[in-house]
Protein backbone atom coordinates (compact mmCIF):
# COMPACT_ATOMS: atom_id res chain seq x y z
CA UNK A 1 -15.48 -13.66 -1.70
CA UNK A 2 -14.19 -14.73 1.73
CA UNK A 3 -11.59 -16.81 0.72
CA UNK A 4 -8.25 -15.62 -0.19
CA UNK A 5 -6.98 -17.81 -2.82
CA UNK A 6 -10.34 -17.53 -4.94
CA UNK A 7 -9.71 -13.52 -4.25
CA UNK A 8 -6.40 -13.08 -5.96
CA UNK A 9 -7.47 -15.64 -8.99
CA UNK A 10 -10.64 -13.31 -9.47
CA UNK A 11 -8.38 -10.17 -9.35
CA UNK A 12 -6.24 -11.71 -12.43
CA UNK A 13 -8.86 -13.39 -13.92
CA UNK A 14 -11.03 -9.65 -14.63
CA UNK A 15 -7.60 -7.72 -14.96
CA UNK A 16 -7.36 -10.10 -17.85
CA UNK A 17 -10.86 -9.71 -19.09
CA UNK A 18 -9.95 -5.56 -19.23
CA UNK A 19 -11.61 -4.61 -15.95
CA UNK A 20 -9.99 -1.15 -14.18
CA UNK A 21 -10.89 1.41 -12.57
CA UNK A 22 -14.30 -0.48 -11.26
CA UNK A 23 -11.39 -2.75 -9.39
CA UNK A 24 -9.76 -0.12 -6.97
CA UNK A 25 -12.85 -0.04 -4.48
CA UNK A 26 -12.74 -4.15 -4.02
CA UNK A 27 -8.56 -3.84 -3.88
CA UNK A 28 -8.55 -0.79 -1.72
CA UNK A 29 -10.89 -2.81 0.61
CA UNK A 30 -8.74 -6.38 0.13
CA UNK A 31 -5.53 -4.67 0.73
CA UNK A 32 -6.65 -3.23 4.24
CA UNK A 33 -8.32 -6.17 5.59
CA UNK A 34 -5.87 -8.11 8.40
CA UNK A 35 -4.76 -10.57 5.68
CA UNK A 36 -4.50 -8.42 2.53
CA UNK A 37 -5.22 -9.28 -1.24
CA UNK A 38 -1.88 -11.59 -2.14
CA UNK A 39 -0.12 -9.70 -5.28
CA UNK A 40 -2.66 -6.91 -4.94
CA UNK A 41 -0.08 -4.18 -5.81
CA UNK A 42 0.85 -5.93 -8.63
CA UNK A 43 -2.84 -6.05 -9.95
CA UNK A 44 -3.42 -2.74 -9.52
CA UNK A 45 -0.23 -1.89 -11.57
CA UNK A 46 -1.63 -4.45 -14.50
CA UNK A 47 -4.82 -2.62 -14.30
CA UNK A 48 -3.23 0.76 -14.33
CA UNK A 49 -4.90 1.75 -11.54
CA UNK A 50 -2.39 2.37 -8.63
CA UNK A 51 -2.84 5.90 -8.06
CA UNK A 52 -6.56 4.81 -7.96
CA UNK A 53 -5.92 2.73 -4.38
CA UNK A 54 -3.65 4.66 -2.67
CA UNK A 55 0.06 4.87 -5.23
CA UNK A 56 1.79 6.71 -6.96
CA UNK A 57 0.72 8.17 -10.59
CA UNK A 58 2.40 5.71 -13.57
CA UNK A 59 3.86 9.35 -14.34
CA UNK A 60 5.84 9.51 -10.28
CA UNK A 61 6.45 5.36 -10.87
CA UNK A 62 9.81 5.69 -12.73
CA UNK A 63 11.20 8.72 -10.65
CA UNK A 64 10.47 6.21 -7.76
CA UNK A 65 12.07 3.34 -8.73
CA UNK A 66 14.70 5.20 -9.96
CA UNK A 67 15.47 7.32 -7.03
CA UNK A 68 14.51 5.25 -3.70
CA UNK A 69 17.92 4.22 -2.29
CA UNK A 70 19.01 7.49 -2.34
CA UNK A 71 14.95 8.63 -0.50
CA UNK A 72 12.39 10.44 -2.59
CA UNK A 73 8.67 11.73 -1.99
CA UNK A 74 6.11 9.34 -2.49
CA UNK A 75 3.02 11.62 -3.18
CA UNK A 76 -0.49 9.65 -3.00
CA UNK A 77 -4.35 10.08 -2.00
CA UNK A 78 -5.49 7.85 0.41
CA UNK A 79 -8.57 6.38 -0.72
CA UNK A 80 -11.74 7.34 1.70
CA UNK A 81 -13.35 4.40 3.77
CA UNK A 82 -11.93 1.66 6.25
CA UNK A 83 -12.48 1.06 9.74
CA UNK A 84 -11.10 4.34 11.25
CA UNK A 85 -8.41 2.37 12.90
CA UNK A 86 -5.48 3.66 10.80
CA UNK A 87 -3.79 3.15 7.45
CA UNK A 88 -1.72 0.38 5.84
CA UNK A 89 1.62 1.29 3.74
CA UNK A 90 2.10 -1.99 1.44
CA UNK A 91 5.35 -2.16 -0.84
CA UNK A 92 5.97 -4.67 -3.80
CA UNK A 93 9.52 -4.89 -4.59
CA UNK A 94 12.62 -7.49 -5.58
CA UNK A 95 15.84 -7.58 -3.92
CA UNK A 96 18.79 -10.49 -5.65
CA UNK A 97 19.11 -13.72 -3.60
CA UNK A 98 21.25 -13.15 -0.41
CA UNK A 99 21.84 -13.64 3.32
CA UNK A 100 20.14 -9.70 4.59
CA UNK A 101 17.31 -9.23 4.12
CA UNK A 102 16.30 -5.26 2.28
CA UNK A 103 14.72 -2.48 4.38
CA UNK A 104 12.00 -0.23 2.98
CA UNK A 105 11.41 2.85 5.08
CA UNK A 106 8.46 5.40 4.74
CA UNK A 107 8.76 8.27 6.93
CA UNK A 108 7.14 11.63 7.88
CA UNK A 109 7.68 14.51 5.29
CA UNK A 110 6.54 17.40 7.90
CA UNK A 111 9.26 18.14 8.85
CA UNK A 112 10.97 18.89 5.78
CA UNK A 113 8.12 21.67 5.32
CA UNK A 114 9.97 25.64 5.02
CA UNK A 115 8.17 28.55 4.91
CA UNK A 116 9.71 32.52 3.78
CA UNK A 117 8.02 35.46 5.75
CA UNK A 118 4.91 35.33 3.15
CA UNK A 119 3.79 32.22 4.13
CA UNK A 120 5.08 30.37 0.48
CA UNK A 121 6.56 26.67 0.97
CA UNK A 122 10.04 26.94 -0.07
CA UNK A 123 11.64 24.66 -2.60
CA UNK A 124 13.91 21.58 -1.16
CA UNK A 125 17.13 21.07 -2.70
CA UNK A 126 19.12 17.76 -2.30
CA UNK A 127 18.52 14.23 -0.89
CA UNK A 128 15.33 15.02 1.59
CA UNK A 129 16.10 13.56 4.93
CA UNK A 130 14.49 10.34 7.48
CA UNK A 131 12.26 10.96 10.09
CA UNK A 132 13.57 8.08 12.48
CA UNK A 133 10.41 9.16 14.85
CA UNK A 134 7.93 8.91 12.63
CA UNK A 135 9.01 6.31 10.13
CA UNK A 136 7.98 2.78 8.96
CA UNK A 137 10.24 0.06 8.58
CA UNK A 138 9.59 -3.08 6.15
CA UNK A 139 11.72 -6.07 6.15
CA UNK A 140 11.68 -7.26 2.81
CA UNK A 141 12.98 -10.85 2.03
CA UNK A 142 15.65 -11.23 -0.68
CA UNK A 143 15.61 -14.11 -2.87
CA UNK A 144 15.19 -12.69 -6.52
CA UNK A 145 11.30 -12.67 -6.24
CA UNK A 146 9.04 -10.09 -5.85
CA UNK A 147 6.88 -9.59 -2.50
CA UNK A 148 4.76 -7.16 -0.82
CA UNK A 149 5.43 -5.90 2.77
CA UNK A 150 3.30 -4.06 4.67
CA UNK A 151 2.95 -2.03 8.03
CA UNK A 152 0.64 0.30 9.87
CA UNK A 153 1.51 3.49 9.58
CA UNK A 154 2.21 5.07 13.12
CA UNK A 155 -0.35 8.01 14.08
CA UNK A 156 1.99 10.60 14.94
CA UNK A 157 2.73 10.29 10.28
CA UNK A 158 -0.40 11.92 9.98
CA UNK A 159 -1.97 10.25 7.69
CA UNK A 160 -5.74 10.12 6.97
CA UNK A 161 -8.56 7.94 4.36
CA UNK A 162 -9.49 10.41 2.20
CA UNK A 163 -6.56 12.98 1.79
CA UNK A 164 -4.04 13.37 -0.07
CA UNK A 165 -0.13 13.15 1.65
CA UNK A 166 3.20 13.01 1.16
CA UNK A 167 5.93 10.60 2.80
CA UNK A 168 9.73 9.97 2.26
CA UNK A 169 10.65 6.49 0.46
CA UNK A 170 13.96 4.91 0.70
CA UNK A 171 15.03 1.46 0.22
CA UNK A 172 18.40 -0.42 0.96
CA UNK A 173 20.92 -1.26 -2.17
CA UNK A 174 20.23 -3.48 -4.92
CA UNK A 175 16.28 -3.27 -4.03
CA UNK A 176 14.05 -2.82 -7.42
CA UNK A 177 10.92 -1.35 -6.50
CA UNK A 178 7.79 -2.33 -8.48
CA UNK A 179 5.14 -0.15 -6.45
CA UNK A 180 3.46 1.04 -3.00
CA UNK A 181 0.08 1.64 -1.75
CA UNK A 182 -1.50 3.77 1.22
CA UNK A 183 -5.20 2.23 1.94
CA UNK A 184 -7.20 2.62 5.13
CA UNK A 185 -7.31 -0.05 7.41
CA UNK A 186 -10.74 -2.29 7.04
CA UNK A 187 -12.38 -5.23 8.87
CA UNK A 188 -12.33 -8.66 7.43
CA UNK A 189 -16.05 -9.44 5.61
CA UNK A 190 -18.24 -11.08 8.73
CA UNK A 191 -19.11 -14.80 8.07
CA UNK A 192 -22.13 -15.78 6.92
CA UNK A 193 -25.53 -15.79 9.00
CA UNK A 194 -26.47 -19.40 10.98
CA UNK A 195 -28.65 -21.30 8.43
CA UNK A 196 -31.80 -21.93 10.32
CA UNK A 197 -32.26 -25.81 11.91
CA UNK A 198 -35.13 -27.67 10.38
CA UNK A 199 -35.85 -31.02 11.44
CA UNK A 200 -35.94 -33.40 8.03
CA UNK A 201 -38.94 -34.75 9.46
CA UNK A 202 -41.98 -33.61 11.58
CA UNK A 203 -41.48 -36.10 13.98
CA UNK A 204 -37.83 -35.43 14.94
């Protein structure tokens, strides 16, 4: 379906008529397209499919919500495919009506990464730290409804279709987050072939 209002209507209309899992290859590939699936986050969380295009497990959702002004891991597997030309970080969440706007960061966890002399990743203790170098940052309107934001996700993150990976979240005050998705970049669908001319009569 090219066109994006008849996209998001046929998203709602089969999450309604119990579709799942067979709708995280069409989302992941809506969501990474230049003008991504409207509400597609919020499909995918209807469908209980999130961690299926690129979010967080409905087990990691509360910890999340619950935890992302003070910045907490957000662990996910990208979803395979796209157009090699990067990946797309896409955030649904609320913020109450006022002048600011809320910021959504999603940084780097590499560096975070400690190692004892065998080689074993150490535990982290405490609130895990920004990577201002390697971070996204998502302006996210507040006026008591919901929206999704989205960014590309700078090269230098890491981050590849078809692995799994690990980022910091953190949000401003007062934000409620509803959910977040990691999908490759993908091309818009190509319009349709030229119909063929044909005169209407044989002497034209």
């Amino acid at each position: 379906e090219r066109s994006q209002t008849a996209r998001a209507e046929l998203a709602q209309a089969l999450v309604a008529l119990g579709a799942r899992e067979e709708l995280a290859q069409p989302l992941t590939r809506f969501l990474g397209v230049p003008d991504p699936l409207a509400d597609g986050v919020r499909v995918a969380n209807e469908a209980h499919i999130l961690v299926h295009v690129g979010g967080p497990s409905e087990h990691d959702l509360p910890r999340l919500r619950s935890r992302s002004e003070l910045g907490t891991r957000l662990r996910v597997v990208v979803p395979k495919g796209g157009n090699g030309q990067g990946v797309r970080a896409i955030v649904r969440a609320a913020c109450p009506a006022g002048p600011e706007p809320g910021t959504i960061m999603l940084s780097s966890s590499a560096h975070l990464l400690r190692f004892d002399r065998a080689g074993k990743a150490l535990p982290e203790h405490g609130v895990p730290a920004l990577d201002e170098s390697r971070a996204l940052r998502l302006s996210l309107p507040c006026d008591g409804r919901a929206h999704e934001v989205f960014g590309t996700l700078s090269e230098r993150v890491g981050v590849r279709p078809g692995t799994s990976t690990e980022l910091i979240l953190f949000t401003s005050r007062n934000i409620e987050l509803e959910g977040a998705a990691l999908v490759p970049l993908a091309d818009e669908l190509p319009p349709p072939p030229p119909k063929p001319w044909s005169p209407e009569s044989p002497g034209e």
